[in-house]
PDB file of N, CA and C in Angstrom:
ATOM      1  N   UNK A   1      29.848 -69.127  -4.569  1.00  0.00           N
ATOM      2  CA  UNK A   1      31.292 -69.031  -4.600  1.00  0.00           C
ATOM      3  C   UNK A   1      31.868 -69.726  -3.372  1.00  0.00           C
ATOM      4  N   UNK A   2      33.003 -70.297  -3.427  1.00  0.00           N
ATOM      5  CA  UNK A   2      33.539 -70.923  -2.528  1.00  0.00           C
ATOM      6  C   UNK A   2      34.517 -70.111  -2.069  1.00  0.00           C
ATOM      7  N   UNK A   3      35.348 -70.611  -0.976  1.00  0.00           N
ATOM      8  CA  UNK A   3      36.366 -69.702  -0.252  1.00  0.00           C
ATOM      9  C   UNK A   3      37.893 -70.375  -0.362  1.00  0.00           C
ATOM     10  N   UNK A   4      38.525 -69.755  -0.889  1.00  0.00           N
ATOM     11  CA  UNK A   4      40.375 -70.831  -1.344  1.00  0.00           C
ATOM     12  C   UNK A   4      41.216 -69.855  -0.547  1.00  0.00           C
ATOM     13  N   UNK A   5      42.169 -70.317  -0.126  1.00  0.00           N
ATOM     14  CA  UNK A   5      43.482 -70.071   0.270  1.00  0.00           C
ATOM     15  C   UNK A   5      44.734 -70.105  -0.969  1.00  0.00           C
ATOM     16  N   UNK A   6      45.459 -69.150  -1.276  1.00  0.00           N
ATOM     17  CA  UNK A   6      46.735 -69.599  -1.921  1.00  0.00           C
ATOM     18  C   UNK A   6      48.100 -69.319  -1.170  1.00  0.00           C
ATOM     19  N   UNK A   7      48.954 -70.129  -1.530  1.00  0.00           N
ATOM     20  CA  UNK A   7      50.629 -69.296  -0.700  1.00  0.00           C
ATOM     21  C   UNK A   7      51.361 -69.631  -2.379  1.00  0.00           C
ATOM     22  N   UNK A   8      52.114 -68.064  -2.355  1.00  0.00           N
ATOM     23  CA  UNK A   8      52.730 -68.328  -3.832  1.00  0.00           C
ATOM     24  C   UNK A   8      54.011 -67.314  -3.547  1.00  0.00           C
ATOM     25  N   UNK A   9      54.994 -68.446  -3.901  1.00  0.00           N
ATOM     26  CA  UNK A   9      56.344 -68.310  -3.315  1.00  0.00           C
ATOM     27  C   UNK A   9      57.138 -67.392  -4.712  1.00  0.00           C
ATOM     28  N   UNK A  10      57.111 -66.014  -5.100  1.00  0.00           N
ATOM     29  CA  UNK A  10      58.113 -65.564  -5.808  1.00  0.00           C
ATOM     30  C   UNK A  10      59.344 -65.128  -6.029  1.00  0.00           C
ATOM     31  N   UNK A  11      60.382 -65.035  -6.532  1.00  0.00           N
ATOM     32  CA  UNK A  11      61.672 -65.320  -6.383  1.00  0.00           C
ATOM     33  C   UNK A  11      62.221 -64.039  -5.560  1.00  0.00           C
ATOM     34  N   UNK A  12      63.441 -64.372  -4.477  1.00  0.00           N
ATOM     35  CA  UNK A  12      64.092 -63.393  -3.663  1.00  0.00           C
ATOM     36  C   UNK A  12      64.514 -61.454  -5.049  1.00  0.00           C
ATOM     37  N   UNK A  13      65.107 -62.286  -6.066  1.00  0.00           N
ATOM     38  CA  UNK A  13      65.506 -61.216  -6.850  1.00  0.00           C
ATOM     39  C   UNK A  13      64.423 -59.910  -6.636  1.00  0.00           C
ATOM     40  N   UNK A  14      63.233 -60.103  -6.337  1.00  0.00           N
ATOM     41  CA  UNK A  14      62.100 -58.724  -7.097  1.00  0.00           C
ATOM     42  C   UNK A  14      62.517 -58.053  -5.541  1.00  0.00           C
ATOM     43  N   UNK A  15      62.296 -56.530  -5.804  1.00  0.00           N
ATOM     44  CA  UNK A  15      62.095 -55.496  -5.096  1.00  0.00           C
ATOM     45  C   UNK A  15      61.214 -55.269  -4.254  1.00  0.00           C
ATOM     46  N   UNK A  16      60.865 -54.869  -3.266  1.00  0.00           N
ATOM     47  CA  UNK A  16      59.724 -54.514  -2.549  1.00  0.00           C
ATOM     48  C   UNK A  16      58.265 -54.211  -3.280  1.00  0.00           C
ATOM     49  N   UNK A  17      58.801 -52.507  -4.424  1.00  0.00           N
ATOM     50  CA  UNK A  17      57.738 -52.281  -5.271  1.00  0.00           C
ATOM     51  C   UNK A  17      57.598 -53.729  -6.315  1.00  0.00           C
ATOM     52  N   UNK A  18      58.070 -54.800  -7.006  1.00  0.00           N
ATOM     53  CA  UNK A  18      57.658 -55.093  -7.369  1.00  0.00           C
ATOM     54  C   UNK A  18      56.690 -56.244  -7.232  1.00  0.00           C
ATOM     55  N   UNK A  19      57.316 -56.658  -5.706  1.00  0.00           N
ATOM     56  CA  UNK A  19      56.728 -57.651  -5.275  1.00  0.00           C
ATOM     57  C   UNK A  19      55.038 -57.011  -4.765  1.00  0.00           C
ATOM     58  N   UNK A  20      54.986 -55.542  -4.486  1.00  0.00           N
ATOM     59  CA  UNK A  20      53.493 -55.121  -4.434  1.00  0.00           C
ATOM     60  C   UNK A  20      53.013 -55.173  -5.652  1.00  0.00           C
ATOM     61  N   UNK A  21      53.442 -54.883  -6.600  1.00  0.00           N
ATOM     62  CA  UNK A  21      53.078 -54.792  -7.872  1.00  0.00           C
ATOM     63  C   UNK A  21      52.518 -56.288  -8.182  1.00  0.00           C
ATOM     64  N   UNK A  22      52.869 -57.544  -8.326  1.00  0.00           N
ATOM     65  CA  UNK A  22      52.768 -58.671  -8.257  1.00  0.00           C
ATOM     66  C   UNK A  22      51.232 -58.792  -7.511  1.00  0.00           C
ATOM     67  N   UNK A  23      51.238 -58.536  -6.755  1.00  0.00           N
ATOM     68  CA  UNK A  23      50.255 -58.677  -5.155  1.00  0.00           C
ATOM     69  C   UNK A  23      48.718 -58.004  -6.130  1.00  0.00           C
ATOM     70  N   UNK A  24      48.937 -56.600  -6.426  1.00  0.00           N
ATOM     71  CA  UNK A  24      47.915 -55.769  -7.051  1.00  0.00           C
ATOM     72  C   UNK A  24      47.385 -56.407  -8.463  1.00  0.00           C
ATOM     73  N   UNK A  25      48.526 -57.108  -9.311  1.00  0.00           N
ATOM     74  CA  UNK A  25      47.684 -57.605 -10.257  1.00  0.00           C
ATOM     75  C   UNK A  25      47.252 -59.052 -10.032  1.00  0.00           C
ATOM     76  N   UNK A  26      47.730 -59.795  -9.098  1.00  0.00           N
ATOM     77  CA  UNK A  26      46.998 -61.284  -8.569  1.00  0.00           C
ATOM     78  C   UNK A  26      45.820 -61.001  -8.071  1.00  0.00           C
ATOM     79  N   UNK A  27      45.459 -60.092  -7.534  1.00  0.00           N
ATOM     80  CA  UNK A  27      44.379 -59.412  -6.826  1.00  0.00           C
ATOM     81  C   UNK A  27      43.289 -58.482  -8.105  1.00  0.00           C
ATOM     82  N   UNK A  28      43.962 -58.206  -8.796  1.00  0.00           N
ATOM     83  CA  UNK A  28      42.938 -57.846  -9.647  1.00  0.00           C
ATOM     84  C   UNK A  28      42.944 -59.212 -10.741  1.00  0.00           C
ATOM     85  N   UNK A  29      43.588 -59.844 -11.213  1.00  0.00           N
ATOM     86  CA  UNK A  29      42.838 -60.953 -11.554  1.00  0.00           C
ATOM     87  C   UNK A  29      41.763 -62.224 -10.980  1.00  0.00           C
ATOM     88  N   UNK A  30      41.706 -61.861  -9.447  1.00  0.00           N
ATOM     89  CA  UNK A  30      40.932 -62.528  -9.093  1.00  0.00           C
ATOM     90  C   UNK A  30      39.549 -61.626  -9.584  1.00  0.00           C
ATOM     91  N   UNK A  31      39.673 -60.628  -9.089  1.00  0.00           N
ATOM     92  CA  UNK A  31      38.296 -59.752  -9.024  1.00  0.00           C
ATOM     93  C   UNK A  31      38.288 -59.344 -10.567  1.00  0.00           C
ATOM     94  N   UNK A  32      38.798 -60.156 -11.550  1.00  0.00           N
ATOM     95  CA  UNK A  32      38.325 -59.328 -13.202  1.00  0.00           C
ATOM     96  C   UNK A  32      37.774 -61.087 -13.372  1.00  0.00           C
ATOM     97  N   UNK A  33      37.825 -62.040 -12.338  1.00  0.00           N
ATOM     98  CA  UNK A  33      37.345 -63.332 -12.783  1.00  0.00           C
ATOM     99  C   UNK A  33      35.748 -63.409 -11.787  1.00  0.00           C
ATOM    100  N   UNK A  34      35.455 -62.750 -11.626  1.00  0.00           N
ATOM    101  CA  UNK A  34      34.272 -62.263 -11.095  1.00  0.00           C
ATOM    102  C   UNK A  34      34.663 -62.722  -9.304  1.00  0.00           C
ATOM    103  N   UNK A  35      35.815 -63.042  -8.720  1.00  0.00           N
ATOM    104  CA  UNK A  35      35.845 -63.341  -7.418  1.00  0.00           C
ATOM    105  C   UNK A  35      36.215 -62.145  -6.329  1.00  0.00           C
ATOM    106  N   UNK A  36      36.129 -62.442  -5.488  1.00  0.00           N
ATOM    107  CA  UNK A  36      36.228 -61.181  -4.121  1.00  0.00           C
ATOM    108  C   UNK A  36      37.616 -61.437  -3.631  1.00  0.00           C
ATOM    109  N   UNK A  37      38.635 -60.884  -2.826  1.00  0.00           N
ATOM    110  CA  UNK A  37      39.882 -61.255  -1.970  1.00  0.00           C
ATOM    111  C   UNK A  37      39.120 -60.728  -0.852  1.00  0.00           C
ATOM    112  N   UNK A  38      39.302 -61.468  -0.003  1.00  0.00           N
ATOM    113  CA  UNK A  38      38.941 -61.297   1.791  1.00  0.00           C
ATOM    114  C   UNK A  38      40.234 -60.977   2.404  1.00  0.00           C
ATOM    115  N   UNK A  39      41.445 -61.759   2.350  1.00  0.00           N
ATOM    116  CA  UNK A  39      42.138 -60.616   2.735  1.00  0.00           C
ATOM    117  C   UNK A  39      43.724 -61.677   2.422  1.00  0.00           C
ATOM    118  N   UNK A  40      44.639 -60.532   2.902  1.00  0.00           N
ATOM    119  CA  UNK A  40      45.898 -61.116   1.728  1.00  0.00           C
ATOM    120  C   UNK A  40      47.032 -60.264   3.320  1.00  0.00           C
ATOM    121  N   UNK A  41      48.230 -61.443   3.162  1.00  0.00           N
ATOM    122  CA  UNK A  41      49.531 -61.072   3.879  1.00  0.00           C
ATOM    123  C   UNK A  41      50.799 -61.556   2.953  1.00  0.00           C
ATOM    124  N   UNK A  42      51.507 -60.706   3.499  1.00  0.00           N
ATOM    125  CA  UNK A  42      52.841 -60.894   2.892  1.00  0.00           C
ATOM    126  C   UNK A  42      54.048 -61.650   4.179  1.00  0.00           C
ATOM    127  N   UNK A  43      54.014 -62.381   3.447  1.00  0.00           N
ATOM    128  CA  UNK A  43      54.689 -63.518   4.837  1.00  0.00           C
ATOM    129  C   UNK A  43      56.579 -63.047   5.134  1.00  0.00           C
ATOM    130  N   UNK A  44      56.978 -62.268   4.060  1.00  0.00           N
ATOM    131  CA  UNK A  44      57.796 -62.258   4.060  1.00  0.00           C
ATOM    132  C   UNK A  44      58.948 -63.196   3.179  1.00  0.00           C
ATOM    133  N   UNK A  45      60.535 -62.980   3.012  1.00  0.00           N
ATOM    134  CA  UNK A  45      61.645 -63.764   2.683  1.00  0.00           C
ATOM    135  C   UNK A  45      61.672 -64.719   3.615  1.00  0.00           C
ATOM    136  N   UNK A  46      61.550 -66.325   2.961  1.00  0.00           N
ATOM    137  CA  UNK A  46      62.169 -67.065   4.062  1.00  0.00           C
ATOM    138  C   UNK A  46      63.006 -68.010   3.015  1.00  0.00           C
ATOM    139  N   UNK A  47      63.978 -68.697   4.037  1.00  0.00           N
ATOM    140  CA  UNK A  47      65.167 -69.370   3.328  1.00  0.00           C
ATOM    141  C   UNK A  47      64.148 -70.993   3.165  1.00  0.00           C
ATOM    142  N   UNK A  48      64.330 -71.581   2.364  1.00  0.00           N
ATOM    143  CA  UNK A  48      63.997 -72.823   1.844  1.00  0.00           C
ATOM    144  C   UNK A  48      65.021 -74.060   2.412  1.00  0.00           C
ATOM    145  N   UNK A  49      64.899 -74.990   2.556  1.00  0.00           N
ATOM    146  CA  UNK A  49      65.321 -76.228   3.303  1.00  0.00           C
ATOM    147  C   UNK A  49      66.086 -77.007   1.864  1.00  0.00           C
ATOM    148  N   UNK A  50      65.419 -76.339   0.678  1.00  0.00           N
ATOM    149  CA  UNK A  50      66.229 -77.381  -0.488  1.00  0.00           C
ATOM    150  C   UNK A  50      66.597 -75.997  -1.460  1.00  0.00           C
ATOM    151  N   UNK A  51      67.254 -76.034  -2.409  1.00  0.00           N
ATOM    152  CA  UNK A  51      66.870 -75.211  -3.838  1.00  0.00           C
ATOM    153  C   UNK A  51      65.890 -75.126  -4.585  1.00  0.00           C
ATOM    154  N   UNK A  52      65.045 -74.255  -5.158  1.00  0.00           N
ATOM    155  CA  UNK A  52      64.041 -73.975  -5.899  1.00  0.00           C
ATOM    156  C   UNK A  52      64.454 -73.705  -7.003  1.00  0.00           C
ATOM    157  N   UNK A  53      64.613 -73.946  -8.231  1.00  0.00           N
ATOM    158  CA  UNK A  53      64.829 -73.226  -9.396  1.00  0.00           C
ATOM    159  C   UNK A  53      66.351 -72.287  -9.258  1.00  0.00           C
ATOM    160  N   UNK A  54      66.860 -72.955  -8.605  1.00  0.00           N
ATOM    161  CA  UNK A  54      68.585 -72.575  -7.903  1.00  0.00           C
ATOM    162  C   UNK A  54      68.300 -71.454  -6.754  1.00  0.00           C
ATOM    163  N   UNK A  55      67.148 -71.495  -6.208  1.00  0.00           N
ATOM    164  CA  UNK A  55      67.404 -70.200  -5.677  1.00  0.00           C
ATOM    165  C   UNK A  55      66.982 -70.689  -3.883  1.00  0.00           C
ATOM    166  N   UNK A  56      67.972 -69.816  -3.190  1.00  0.00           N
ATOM    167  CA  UNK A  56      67.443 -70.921  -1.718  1.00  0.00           C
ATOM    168  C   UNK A  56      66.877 -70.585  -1.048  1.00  0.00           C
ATOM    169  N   UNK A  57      66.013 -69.002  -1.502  1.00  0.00           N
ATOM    170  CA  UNK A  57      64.621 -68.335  -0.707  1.00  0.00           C
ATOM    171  C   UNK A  57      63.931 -67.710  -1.437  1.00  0.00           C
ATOM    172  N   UNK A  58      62.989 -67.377  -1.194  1.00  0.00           N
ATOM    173  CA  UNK A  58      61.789 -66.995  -1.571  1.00  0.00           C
ATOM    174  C   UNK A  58      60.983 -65.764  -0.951  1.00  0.00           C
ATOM    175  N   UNK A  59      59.981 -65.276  -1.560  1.00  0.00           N
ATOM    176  CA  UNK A  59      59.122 -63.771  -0.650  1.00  0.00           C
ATOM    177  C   UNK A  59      57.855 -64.733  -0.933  1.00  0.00           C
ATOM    178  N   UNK A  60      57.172 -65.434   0.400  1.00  0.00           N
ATOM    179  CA  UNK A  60      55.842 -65.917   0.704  1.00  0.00           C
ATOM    180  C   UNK A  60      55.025 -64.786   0.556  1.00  0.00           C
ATOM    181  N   UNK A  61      54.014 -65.005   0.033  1.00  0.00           N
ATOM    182  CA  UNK A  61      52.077 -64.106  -0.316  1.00  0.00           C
ATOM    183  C   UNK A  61      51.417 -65.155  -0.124  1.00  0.00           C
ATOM    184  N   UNK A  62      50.418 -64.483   1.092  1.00  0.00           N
ATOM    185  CA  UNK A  62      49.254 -65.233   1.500  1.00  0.00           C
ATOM    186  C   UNK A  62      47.463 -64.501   0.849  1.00  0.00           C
ATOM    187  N   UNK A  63      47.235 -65.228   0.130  1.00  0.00           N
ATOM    188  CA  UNK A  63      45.439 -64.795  -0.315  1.00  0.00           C
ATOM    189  C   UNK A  63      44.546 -65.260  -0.010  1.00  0.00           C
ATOM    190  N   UNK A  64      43.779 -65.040   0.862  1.00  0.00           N
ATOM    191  CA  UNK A  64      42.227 -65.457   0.560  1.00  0.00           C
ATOM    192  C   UNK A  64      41.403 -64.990  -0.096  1.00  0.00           C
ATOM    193  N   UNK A  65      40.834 -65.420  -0.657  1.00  0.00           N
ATOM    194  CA  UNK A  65      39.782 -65.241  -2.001  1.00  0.00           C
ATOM    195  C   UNK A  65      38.346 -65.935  -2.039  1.00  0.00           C
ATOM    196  N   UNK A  66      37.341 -65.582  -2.206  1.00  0.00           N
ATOM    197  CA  UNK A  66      36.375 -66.472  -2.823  1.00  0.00           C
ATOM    198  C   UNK A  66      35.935 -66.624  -4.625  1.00  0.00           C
ATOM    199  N   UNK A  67      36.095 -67.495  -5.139  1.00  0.00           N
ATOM    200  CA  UNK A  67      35.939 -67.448  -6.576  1.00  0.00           C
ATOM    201  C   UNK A  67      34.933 -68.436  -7.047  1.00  0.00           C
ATOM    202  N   UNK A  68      34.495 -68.540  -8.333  1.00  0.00           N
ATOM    203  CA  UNK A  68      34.063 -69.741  -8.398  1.00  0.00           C
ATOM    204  C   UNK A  68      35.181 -70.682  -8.680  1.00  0.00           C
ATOM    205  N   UNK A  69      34.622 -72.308  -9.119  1.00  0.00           N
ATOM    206  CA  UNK A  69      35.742 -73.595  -8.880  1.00  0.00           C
ATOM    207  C   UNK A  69      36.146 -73.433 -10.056  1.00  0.00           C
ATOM    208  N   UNK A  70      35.516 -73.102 -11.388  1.00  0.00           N
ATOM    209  CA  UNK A  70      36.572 -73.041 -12.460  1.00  0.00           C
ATOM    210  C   UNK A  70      37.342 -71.590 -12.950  1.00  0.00           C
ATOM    211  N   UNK A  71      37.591 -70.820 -11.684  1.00  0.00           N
ATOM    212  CA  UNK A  71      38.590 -70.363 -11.852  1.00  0.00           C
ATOM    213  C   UNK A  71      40.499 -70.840 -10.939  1.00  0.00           C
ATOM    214  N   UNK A  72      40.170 -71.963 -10.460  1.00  0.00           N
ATOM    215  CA  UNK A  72      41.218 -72.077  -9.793  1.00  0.00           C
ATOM    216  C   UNK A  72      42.219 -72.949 -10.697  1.00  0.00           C
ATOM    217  N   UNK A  73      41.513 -73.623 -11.952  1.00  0.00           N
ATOM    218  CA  UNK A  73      42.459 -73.897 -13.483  1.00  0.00           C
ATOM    219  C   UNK A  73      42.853 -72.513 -13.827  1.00  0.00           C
ATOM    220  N   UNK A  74      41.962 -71.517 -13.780  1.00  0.00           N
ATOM    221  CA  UNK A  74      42.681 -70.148 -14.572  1.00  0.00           C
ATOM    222  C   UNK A  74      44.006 -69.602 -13.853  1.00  0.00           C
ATOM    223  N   UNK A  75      43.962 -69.517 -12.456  1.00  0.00           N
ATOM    224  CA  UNK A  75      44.372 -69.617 -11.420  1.00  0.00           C
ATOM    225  C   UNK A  75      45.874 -69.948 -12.023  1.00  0.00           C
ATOM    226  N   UNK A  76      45.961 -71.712 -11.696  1.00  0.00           N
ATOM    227  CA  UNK A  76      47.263 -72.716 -11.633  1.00  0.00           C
ATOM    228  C   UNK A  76      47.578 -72.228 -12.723  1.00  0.00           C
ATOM    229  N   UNK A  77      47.135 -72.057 -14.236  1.00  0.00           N
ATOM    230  CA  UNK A  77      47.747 -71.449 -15.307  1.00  0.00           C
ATOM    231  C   UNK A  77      48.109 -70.344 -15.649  1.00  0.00           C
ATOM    232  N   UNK A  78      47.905 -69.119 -14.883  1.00  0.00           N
ATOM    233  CA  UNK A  78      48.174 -67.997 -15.036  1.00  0.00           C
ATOM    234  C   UNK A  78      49.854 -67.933 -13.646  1.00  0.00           C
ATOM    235  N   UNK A  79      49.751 -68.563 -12.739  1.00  0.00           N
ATOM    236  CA  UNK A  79      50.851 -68.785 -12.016  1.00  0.00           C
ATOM    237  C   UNK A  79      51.674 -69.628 -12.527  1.00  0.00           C
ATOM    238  N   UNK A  80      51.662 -70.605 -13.406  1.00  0.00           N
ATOM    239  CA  UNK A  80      52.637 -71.474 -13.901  1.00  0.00           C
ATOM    240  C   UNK A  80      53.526 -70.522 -15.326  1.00  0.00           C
ATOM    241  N   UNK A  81      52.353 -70.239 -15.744  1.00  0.00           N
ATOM    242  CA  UNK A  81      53.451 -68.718 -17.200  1.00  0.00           C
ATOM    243  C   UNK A  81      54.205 -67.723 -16.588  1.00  0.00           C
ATOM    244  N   UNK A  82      53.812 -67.189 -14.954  1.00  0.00           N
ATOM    245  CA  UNK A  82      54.459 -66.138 -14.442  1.00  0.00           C
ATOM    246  C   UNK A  82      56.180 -66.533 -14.221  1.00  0.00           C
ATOM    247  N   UNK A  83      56.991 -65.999 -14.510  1.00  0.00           N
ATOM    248  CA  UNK A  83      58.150 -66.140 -14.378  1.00  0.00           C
ATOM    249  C   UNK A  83      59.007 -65.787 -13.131  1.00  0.00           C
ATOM    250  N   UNK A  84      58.143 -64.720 -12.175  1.00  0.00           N
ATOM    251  CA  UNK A  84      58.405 -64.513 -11.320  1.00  0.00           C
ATOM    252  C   UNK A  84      58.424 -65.533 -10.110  1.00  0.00           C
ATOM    253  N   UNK A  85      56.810 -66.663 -10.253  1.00  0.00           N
ATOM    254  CA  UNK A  85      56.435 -67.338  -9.074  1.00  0.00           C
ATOM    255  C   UNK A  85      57.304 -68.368  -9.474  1.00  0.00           C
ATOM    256  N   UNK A  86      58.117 -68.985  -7.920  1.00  0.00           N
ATOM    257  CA  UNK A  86      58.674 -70.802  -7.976  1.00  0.00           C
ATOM    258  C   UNK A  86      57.591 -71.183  -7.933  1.00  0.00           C
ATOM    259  N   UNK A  87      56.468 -71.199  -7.095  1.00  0.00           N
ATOM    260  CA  UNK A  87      55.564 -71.867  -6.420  1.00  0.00           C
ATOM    261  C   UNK A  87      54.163 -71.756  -5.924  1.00  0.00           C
ATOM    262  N   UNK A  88      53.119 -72.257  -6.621  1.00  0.00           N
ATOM    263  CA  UNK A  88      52.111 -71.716  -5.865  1.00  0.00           C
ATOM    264  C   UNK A  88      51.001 -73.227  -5.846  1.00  0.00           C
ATOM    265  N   UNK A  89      50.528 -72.814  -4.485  1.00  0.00           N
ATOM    266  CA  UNK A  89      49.471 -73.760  -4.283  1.00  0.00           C
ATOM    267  C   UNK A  89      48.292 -72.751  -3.660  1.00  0.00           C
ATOM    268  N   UNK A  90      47.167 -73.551  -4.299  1.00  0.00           N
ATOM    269  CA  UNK A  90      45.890 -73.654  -3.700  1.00  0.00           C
ATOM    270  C   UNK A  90      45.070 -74.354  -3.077  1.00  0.00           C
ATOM    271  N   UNK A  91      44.394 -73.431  -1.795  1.00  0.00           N
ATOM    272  CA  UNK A  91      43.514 -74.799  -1.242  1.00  0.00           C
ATOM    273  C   UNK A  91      42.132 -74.518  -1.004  1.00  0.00           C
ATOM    274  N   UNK A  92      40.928 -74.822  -0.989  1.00  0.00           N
ATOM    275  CA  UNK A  92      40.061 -74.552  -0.600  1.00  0.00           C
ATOM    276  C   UNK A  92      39.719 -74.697   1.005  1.00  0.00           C
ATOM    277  N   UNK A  93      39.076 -73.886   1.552  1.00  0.00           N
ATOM    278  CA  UNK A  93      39.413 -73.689   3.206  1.00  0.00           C
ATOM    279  C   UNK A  93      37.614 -74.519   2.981  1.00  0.00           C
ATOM    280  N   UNK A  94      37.967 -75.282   4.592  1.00  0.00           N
ATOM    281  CA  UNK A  94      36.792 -76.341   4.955  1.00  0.00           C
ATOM    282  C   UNK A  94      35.822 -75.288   5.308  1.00  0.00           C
ATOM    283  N   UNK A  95      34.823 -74.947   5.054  1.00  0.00           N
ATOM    284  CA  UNK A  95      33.622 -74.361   5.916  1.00  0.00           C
ATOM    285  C   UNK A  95      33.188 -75.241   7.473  1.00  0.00           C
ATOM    286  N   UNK A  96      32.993 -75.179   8.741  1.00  0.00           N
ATOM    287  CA  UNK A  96      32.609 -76.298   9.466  1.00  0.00           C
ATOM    288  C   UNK A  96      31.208 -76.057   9.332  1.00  0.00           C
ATOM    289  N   UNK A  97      30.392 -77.233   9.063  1.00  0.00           N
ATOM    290  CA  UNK A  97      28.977 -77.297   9.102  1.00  0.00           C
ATOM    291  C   UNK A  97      28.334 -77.313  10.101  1.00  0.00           C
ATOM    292  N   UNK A  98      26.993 -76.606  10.029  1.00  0.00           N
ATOM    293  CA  UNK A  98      26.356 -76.270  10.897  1.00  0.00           C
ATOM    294  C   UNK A  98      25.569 -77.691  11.616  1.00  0.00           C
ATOM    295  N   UNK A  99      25.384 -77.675  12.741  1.00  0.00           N
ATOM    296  CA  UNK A  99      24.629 -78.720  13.373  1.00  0.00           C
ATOM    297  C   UNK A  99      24.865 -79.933  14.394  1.00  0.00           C
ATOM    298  N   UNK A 100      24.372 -80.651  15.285  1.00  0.00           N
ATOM    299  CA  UNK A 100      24.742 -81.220  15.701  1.00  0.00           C
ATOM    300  C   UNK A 100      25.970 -82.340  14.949  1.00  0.00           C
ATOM    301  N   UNK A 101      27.344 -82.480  15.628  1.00  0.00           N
ATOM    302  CA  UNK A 101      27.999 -83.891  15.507  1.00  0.00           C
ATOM    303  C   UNK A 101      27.640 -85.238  15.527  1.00  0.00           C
ATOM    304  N   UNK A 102      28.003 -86.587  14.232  1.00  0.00           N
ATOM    305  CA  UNK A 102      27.231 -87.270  14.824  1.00  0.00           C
ATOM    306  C   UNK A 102      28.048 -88.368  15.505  1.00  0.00           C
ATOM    307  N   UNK A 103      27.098 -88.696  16.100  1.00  0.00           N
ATOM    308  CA  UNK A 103      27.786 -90.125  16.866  1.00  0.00           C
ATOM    309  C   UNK A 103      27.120 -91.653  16.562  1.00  0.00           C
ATOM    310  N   UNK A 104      27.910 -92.026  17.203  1.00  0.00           N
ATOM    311  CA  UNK A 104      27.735 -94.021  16.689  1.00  0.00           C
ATOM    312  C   UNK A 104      26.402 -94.180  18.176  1.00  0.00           C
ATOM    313  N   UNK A 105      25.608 -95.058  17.595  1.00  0.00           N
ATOM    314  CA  UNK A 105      24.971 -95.344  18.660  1.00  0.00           C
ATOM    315  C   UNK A 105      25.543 -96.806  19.432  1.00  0.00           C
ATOM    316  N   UNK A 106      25.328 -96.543  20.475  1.00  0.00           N
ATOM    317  CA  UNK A 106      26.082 -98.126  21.442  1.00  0.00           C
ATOM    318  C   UNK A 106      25.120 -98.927  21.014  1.00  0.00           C
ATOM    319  N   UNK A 107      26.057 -99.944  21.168  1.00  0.00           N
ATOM    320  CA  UNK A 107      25.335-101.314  21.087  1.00  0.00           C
ATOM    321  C   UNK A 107      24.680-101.482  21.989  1.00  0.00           C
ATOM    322  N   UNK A 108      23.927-102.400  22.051  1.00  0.00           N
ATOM    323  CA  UNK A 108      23.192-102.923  22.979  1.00  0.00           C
ATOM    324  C   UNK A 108      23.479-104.531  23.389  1.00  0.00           C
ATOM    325  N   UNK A 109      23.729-104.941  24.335  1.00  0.00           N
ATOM    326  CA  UNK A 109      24.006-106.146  24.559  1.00  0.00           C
ATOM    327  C   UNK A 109      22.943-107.579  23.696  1.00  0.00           C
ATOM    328  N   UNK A 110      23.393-108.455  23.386  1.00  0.00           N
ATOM    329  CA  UNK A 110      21.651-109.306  22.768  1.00  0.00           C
ATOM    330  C   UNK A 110      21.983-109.886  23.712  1.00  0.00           C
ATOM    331  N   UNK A 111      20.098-110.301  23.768  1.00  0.00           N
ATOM    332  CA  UNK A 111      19.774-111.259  24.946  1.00  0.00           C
ATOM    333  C   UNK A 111      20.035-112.286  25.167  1.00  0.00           C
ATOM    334  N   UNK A 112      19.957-112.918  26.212  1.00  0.00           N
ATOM    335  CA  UNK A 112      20.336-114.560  26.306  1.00  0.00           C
ATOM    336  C   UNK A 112      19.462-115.625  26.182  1.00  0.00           C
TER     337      UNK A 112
END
């Protein structure tokens, strides 16, 4: 399983409870797709720089998750039918690999 990041922007209108409510079943659809959540924030209302779907803020949710890769199509399609979300992206977070960095070896001057 790999490790993804999502931020998924749902509309100012929902309530506190529903915006947990939201949170609990994104979270159990990860884990009914056989994946784990490592851990999840609520970023809060913030105002948007343009309009979204007429609306000029949003309540940010932050997830980390590990899933496998073909659930992150189940993923984009289960957030695109939700009526609640403007917005959601996913990313897969870099692992840094283990081991020495490499480097270029210098040239060496050629002889004369």
């Amino acid at each position: 399983m790999k490790t993804y990041e999502t931020v998924t922007i749902v509309k100012p209108q929902l309530s506190d409870g529903e915006v947990a409510a939201f949170t609990d079943k994104a979270k159990a659809f990860i884990v009914s797709a056989g994946g784990e959540v490592v851990s999840e924030e609520k970023l809060g209302r913030r105002r948007f720089t343009h309009d979204i779907n007429k609306n000029r803020e949003g309540f940010y949710l932050y997830l980390k998750f590990k899933a496998e890769g073909t659930f992150i199509k189940d993923w984009a399609e289960n957030m695109k039918l939700n009526q609640n979300v403007l917005r959601s992206a996913v990313m897969k977070t870099g692992e840094p690999k283990a081991g020495p960095a490499k480097t270029k070896a210098a040239k060496t001057p050629a002889a004369a």
